[in-house]
C-alpha atoms as a PDB file:
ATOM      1  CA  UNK A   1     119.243  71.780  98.849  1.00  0.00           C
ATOM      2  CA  UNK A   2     118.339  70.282 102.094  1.00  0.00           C
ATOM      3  CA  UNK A   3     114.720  70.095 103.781  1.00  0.00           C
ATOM      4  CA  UNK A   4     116.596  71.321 106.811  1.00  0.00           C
ATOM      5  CA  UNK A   5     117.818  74.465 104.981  1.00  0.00           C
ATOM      6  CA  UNK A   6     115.245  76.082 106.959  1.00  0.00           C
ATOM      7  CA  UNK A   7     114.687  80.553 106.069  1.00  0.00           C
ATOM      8  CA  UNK A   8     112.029  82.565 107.228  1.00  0.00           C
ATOM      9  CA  UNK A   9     108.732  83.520 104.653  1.00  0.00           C
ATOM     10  CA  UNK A  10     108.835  87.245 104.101  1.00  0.00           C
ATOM     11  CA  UNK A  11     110.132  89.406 106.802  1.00  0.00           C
ATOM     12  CA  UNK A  12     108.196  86.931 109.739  1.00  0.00           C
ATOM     13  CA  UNK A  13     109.630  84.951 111.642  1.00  0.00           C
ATOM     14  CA  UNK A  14     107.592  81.759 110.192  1.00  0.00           C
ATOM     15  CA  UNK A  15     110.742  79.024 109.958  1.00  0.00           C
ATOM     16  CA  UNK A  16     109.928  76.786 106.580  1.00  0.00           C
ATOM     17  CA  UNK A  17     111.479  74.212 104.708  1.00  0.00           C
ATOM     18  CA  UNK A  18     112.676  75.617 101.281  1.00  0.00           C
ATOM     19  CA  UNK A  19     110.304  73.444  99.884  1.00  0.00           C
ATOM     20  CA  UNK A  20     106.674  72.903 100.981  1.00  0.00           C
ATOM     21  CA  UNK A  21     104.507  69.487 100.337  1.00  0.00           C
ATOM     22  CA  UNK A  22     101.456  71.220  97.905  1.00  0.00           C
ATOM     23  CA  UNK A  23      98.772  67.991  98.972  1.00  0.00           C
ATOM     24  CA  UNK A  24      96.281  69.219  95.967  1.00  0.00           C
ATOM     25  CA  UNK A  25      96.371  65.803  94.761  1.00  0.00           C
ATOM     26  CA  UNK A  26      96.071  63.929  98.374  1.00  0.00           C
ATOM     27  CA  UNK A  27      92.324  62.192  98.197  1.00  0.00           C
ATOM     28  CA  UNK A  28      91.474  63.319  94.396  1.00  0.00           C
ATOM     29  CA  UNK A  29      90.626  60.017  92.589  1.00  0.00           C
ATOM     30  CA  UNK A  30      91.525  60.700  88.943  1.00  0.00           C
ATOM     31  CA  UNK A  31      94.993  61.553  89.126  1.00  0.00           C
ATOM     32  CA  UNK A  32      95.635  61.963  92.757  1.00  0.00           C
ATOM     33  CA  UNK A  33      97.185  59.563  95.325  1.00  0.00           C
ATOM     34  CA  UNK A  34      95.227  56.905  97.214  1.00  0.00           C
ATOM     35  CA  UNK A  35      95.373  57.497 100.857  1.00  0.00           C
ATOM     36  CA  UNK A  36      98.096  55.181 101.512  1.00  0.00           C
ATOM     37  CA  UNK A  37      99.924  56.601  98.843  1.00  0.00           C
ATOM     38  CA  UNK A  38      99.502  60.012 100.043  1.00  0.00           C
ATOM     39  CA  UNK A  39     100.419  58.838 103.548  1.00  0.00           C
ATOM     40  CA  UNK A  40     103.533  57.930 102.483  1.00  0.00           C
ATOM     41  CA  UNK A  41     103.961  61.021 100.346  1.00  0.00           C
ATOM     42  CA  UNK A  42     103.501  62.789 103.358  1.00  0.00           C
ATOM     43  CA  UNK A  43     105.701  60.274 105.440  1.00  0.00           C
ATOM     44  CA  UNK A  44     108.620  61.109 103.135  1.00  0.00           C
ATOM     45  CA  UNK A  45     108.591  64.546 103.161  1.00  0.00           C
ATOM     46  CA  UNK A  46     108.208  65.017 107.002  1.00  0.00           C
ATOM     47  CA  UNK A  47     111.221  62.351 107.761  1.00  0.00           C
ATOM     48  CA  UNK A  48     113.537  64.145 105.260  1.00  0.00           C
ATOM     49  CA  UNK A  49     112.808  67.019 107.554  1.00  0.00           C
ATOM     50  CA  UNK A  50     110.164  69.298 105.681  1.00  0.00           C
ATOM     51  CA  UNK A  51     107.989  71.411 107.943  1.00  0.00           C
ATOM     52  CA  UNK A  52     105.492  72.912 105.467  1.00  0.00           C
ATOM     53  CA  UNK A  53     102.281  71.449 104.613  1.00  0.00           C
ATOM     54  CA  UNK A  54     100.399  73.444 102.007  1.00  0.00           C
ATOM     55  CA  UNK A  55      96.622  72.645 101.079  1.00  0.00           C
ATOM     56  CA  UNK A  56      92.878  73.952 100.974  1.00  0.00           C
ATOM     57  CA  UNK A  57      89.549  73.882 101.370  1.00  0.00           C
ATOM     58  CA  UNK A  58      88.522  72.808  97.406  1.00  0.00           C
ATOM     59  CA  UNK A  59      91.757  70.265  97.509  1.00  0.00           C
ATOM     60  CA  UNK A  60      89.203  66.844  97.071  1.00  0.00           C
ATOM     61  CA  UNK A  61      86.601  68.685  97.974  1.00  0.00           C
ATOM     62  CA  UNK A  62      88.121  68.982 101.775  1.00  0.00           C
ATOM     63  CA  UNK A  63      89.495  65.215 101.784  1.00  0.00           C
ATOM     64  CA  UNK A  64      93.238  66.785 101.546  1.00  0.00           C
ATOM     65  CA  UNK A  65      92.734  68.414 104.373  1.00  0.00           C
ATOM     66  CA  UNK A  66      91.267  65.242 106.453  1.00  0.00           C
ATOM     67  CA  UNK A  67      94.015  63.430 105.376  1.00  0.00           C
ATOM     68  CA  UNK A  68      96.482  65.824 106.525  1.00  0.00           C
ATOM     69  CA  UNK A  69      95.198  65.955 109.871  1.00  0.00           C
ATOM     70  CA  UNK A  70      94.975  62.426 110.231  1.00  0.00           C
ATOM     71  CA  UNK A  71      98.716  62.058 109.105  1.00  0.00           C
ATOM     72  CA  UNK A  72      99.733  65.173 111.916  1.00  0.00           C
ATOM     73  CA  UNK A  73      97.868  63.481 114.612  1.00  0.00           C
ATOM     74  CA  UNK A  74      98.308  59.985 113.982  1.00  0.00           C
ATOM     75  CA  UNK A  75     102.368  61.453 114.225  1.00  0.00           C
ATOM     76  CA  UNK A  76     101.673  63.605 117.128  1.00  0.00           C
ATOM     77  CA  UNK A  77     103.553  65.992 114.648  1.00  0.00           C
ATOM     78  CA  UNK A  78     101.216  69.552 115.140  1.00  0.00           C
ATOM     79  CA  UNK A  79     104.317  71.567 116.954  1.00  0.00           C
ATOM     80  CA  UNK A  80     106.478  70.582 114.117  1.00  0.00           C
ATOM     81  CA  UNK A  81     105.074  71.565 111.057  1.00  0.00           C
ATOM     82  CA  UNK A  82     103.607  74.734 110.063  1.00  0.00           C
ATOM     83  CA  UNK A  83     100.216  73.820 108.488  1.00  0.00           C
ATOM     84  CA  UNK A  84      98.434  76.314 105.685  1.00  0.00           C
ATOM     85  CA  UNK A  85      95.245  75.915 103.958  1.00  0.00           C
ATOM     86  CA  UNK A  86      93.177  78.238 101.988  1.00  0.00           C
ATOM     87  CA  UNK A  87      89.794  79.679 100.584  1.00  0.00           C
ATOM     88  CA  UNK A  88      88.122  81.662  98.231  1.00  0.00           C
ATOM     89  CA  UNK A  89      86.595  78.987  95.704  1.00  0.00           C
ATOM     90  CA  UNK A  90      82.770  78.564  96.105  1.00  0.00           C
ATOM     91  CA  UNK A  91      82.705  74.993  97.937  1.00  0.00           C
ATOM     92  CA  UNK A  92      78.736  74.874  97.493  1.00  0.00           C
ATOM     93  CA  UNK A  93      76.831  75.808  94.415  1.00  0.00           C
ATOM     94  CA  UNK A  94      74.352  78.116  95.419  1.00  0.00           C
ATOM     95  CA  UNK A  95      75.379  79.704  98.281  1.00  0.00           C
ATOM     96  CA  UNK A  96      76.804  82.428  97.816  1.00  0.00           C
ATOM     97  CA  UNK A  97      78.294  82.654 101.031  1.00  0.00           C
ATOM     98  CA  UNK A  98      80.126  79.393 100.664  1.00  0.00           C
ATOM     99  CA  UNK A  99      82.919  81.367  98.403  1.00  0.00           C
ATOM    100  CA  UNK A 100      84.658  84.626  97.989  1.00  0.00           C
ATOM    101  CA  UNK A 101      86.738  87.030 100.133  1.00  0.00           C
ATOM    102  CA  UNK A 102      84.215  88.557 102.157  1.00  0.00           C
ATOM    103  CA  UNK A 103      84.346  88.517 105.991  1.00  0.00           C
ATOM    104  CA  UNK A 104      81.431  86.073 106.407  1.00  0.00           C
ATOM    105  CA  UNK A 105      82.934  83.302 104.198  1.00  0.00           C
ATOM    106  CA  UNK A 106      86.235  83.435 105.310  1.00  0.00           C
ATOM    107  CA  UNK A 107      85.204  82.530 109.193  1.00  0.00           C
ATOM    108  CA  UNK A 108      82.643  79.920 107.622  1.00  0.00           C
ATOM    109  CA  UNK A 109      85.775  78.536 105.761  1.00  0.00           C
ATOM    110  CA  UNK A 110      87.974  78.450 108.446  1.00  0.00           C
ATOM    111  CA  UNK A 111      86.029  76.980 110.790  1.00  0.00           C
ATOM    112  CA  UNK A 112      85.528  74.319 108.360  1.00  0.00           C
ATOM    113  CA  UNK A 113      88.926  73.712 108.041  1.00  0.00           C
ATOM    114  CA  UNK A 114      90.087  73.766 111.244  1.00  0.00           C
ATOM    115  CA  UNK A 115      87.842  70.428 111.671  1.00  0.00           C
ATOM    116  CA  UNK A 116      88.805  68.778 109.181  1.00  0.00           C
ATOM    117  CA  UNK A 117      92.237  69.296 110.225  1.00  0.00           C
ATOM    118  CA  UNK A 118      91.480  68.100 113.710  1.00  0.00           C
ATOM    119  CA  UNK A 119      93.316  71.694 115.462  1.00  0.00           C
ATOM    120  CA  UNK A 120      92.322  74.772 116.661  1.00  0.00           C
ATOM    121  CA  UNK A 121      94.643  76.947 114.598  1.00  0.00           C
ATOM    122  CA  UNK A 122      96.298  77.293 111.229  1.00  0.00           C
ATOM    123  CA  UNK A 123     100.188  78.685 110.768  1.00  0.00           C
ATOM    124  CA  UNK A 124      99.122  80.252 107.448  1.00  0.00           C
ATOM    125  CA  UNK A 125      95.897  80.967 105.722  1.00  0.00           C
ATOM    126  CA  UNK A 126      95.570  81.817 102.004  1.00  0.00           C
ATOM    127  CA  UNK A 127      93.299  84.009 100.743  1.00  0.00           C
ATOM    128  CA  UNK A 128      93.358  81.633  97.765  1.00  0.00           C
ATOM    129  CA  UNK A 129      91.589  83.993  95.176  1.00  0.00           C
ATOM    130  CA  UNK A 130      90.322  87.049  95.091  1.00  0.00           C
ATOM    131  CA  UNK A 131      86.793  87.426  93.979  1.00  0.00           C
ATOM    132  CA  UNK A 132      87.379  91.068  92.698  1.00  0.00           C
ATOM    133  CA  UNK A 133      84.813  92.974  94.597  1.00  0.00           C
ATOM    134  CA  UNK A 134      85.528  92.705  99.122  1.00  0.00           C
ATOM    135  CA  UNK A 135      87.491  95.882  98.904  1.00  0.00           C
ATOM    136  CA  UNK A 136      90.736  95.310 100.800  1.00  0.00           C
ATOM    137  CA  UNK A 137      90.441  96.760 103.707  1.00  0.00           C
ATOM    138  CA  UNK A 138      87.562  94.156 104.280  1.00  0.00           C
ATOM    139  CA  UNK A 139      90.028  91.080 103.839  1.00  0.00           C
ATOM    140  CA  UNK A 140      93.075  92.632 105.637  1.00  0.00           C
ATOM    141  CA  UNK A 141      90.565  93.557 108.980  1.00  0.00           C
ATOM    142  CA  UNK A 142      89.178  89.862 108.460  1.00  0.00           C
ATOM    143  CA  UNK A 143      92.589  88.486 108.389  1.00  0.00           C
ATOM    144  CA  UNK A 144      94.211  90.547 111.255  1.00  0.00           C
ATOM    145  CA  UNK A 145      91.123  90.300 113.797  1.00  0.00           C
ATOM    146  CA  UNK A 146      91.706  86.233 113.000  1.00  0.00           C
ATOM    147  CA  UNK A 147      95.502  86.883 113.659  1.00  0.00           C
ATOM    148  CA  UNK A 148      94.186  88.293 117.097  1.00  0.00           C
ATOM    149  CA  UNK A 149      91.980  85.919 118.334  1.00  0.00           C
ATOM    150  CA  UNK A 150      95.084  83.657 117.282  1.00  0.00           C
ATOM    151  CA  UNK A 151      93.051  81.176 115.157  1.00  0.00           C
ATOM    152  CA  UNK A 152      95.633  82.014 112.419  1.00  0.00           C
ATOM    153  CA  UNK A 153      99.289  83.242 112.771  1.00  0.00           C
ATOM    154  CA  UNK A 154      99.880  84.530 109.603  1.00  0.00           C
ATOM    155  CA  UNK A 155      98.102  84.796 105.956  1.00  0.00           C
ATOM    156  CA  UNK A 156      98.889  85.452 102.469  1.00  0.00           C
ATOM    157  CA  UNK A 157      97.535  86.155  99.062  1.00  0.00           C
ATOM    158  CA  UNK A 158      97.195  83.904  96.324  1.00  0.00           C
ATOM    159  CA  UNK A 159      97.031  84.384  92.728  1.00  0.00           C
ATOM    160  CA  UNK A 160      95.837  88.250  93.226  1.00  0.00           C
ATOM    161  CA  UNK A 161      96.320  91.221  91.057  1.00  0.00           C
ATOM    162  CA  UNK A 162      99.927  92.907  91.465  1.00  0.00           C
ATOM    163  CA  UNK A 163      98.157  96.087  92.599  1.00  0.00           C
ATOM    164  CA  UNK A 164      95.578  94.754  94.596  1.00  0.00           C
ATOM    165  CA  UNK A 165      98.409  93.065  96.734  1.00  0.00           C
ATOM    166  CA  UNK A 166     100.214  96.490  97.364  1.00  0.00           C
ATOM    167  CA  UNK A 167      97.248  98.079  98.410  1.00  0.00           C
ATOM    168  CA  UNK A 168      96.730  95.730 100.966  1.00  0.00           C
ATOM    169  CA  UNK A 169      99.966  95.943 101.997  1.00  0.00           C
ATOM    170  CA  UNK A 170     100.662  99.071 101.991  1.00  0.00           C
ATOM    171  CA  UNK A 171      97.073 100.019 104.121  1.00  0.00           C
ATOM    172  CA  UNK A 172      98.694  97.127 106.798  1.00  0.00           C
ATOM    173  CA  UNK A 173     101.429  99.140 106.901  1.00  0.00           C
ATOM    174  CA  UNK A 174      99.810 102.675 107.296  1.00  0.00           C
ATOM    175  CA  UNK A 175      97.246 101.424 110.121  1.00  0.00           C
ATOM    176  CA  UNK A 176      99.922  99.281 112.195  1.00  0.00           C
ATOM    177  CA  UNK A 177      98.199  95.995 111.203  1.00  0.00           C
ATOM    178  CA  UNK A 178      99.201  92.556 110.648  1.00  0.00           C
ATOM    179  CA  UNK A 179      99.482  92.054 106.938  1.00  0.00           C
ATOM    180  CA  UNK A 180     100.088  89.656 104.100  1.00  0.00           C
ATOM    181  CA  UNK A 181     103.372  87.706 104.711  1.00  0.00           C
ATOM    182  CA  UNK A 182     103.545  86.017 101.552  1.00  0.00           C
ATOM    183  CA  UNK A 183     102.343  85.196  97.785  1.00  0.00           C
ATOM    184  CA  UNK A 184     101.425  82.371  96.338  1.00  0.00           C
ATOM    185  CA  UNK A 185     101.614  82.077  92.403  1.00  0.00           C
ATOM    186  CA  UNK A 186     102.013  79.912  89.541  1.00  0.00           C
ATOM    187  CA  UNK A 187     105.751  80.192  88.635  1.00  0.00           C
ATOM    188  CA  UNK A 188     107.686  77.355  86.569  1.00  0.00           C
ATOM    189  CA  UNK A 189     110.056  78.013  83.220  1.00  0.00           C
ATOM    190  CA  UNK A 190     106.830  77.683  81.143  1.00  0.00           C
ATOM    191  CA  UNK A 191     104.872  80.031  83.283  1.00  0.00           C
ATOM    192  CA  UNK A 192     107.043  83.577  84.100  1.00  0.00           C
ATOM    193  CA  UNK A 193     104.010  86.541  83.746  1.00  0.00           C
ATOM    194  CA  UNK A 194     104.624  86.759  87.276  1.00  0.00           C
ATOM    195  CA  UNK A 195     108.371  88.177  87.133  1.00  0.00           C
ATOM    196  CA  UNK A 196     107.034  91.594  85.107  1.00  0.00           C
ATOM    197  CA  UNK A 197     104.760  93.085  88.079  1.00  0.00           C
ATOM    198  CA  UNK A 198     104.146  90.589  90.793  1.00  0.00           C
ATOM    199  CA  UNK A 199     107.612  89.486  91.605  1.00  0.00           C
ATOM    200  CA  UNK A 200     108.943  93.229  91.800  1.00  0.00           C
ATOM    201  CA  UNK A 201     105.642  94.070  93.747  1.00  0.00           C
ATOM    202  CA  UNK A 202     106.741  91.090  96.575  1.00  0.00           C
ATOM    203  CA  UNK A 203     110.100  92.144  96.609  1.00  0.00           C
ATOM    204  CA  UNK A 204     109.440  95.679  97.198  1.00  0.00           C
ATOM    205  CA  UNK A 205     106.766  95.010 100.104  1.00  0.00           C
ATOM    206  CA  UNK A 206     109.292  92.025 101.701  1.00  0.00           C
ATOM    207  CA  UNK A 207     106.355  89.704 100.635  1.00  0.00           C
ATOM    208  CA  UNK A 208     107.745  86.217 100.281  1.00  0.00           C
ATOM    209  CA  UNK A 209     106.772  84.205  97.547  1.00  0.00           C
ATOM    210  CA  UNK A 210     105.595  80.714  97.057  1.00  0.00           C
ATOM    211  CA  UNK A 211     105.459  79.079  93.882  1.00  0.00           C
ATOM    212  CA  UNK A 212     102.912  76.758  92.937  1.00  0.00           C
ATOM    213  CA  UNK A 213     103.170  74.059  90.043  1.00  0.00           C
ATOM    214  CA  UNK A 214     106.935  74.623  89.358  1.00  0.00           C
ATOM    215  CA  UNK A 215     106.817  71.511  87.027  1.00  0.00           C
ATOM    216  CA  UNK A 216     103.884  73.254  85.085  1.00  0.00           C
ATOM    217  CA  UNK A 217     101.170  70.327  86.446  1.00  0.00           C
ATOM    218  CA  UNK A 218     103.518  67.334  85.266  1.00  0.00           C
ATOM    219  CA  UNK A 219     104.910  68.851  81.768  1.00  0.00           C
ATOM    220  CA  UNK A 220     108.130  69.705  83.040  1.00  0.00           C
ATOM    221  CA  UNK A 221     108.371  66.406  84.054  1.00  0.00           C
ATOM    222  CA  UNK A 222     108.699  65.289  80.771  1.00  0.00           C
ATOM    223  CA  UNK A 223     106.071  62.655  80.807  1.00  0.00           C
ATOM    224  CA  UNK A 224     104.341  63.766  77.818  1.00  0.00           C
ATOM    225  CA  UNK A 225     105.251  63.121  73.957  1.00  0.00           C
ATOM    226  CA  UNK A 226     104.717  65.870  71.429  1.00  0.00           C
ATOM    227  CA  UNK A 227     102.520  63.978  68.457  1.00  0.00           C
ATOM    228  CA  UNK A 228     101.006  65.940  65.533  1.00  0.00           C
ATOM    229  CA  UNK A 229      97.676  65.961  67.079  1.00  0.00           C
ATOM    230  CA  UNK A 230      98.645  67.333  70.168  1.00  0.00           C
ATOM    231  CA  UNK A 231     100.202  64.992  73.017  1.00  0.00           C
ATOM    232  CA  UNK A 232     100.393  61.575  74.594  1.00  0.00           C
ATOM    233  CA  UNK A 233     101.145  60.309  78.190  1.00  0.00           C
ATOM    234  CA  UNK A 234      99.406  59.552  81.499  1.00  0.00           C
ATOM    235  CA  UNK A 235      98.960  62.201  83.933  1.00  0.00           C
ATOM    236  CA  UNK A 236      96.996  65.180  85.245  1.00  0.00           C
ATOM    237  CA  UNK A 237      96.868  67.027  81.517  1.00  0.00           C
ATOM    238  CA  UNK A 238      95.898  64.098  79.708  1.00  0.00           C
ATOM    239  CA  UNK A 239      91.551  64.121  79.166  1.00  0.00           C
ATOM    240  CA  UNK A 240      89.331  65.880  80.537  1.00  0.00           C
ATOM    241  CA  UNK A 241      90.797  67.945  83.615  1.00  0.00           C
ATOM    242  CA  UNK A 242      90.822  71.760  85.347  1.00  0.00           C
ATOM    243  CA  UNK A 243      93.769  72.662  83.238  1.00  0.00           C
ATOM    244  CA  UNK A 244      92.837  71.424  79.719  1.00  0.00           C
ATOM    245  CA  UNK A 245      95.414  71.467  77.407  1.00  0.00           C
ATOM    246  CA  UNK A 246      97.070  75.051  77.738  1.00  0.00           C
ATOM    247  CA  UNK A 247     100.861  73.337  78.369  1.00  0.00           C
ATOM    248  CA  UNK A 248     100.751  71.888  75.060  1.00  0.00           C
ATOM    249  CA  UNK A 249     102.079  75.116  73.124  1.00  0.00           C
ATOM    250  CA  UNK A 250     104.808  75.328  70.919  1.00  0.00           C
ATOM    251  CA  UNK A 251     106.529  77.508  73.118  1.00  0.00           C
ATOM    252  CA  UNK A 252     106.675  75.409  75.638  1.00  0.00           C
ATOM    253  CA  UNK A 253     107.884  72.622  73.866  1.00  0.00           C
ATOM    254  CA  UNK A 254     110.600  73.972  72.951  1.00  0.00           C
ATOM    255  CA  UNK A 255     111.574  74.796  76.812  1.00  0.00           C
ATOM    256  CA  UNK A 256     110.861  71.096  77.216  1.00  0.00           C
ATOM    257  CA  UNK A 257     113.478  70.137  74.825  1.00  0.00           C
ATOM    258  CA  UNK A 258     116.388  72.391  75.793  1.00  0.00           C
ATOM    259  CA  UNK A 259     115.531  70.684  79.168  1.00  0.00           C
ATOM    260  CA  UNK A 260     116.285  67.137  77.668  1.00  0.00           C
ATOM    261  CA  UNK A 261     119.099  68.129  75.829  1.00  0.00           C
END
């Protein structure tokens, strides 16, 4: 599969790559990438002809996103690549505007991170959780008057109940509204809860569907050892991290060794 192999996301007409560069890691010191590291990353991905930049407003506390619009610029690359970014996650403890899905927050956060991204609009913006209380009609009118004043072109949900999602959806649909155009969720062979209700949800509403950590944060990768005491090898599961040690199950072991068979 080619980087070229472009399709459209959902039933837009948003042209991606089949793949998408996820730049979680750009600017994060433990196990992230340096920024010439990341730079190149980047580098690669856009020459092999990739189009879709994926990151957000926590990623490094907002140095991804920095990074990524030094790399556009510094490329003169904005018309090519469709950029998306995200919030949802409190980025300052104590405010309690500075997080959730409410109307207020969402401009604060986009404004944000159209800075930091040195433009004046975003392809695709990620509602990137929901905080279970701004009823939906609140986050589908913030998202569609943003559509309008065209500092976003299109948005999406991430990591949001299966029902929640339709009912968004389906109120786009009854008021004539710009809706969601895509999901983003964990999907990889250790990680399939998505395929009983979400993944029939998207396919029934045309959403499209964007996996995030297909290689289950590194373990698919098949850096780590299975030792009696748990697991060895260097990498974004090993110590203390924001995933602790849920990949190390025998379940998923055992995927991990039909895969090196």
């Amino acid at each position: 599969m080619s980087l070229t192999d472009f399709r459209t996301l959902g039933r837009s007409g948003l042209v991606v790559s089949p793949l998408s560069l996820g730049t979680m890691t750009f600017g994060t010191p433990r196990w992230g990438s340096a920024d010439d590291v990341s730079e190149q990353l980047f580098n690669e991905y856009v020459d092999a002809g990739g189009n879709f930049i994926d990151t957000a407003d926590v990623y490094a506390k907002g140095r991804s996103e920095e990074l990524v619009g030094e790399y556009t610029a510094r490329r003169n690359l904005r018309d090519q690549l469709v950029l998306a970014t995200k919030s949802g996650f409190n980025t300052q403890p104590g405010n309690p505007h500075a997080g959730g899905s409410g109307r207020k927050h969402i401009h604060r956060a986009l404004e944000s991170s159209l800075q930091r991204l040195k433009t004046d609009y975003v392809d695709f913006y990620w509602l990137h959780v929901w905080d279970t209380v701004t009823p939906a009609a609140e986050v589908l009118q913030t998202m569609g008057d943003l559509v309008r004043t065209g500092k976003i072109r299109y948005f999406g949900l991430s990591d949001v109940p299966a029902w929640w999602a339709t009912q968004l959806a389906m109120l786009a649909q009854a008021h004539g509204v710009p809706g969601p155009t895509a999901l983003q969720l964990e999907y990889s062979l250790v990680s399939r809860t998505i395929e009983y209700e979400l993944l029939p949800a998207a396919r029934a509403l045309g959403l499209g569907v964007c996996p995030w950590s297909p290689l289950a944060a590194g373990f698919l990768a098949g850096k780590y050892q299975r030792q009696a005491t748990g697991a060895s090898g260097e990498g974004r599961l090993s110590g203390p991290n924001p995933f602790g040690d849920s990949k190390f199950t025998d379940a998923n072991w055992r995927v991990l060794d039909v895969l090196r068979e």
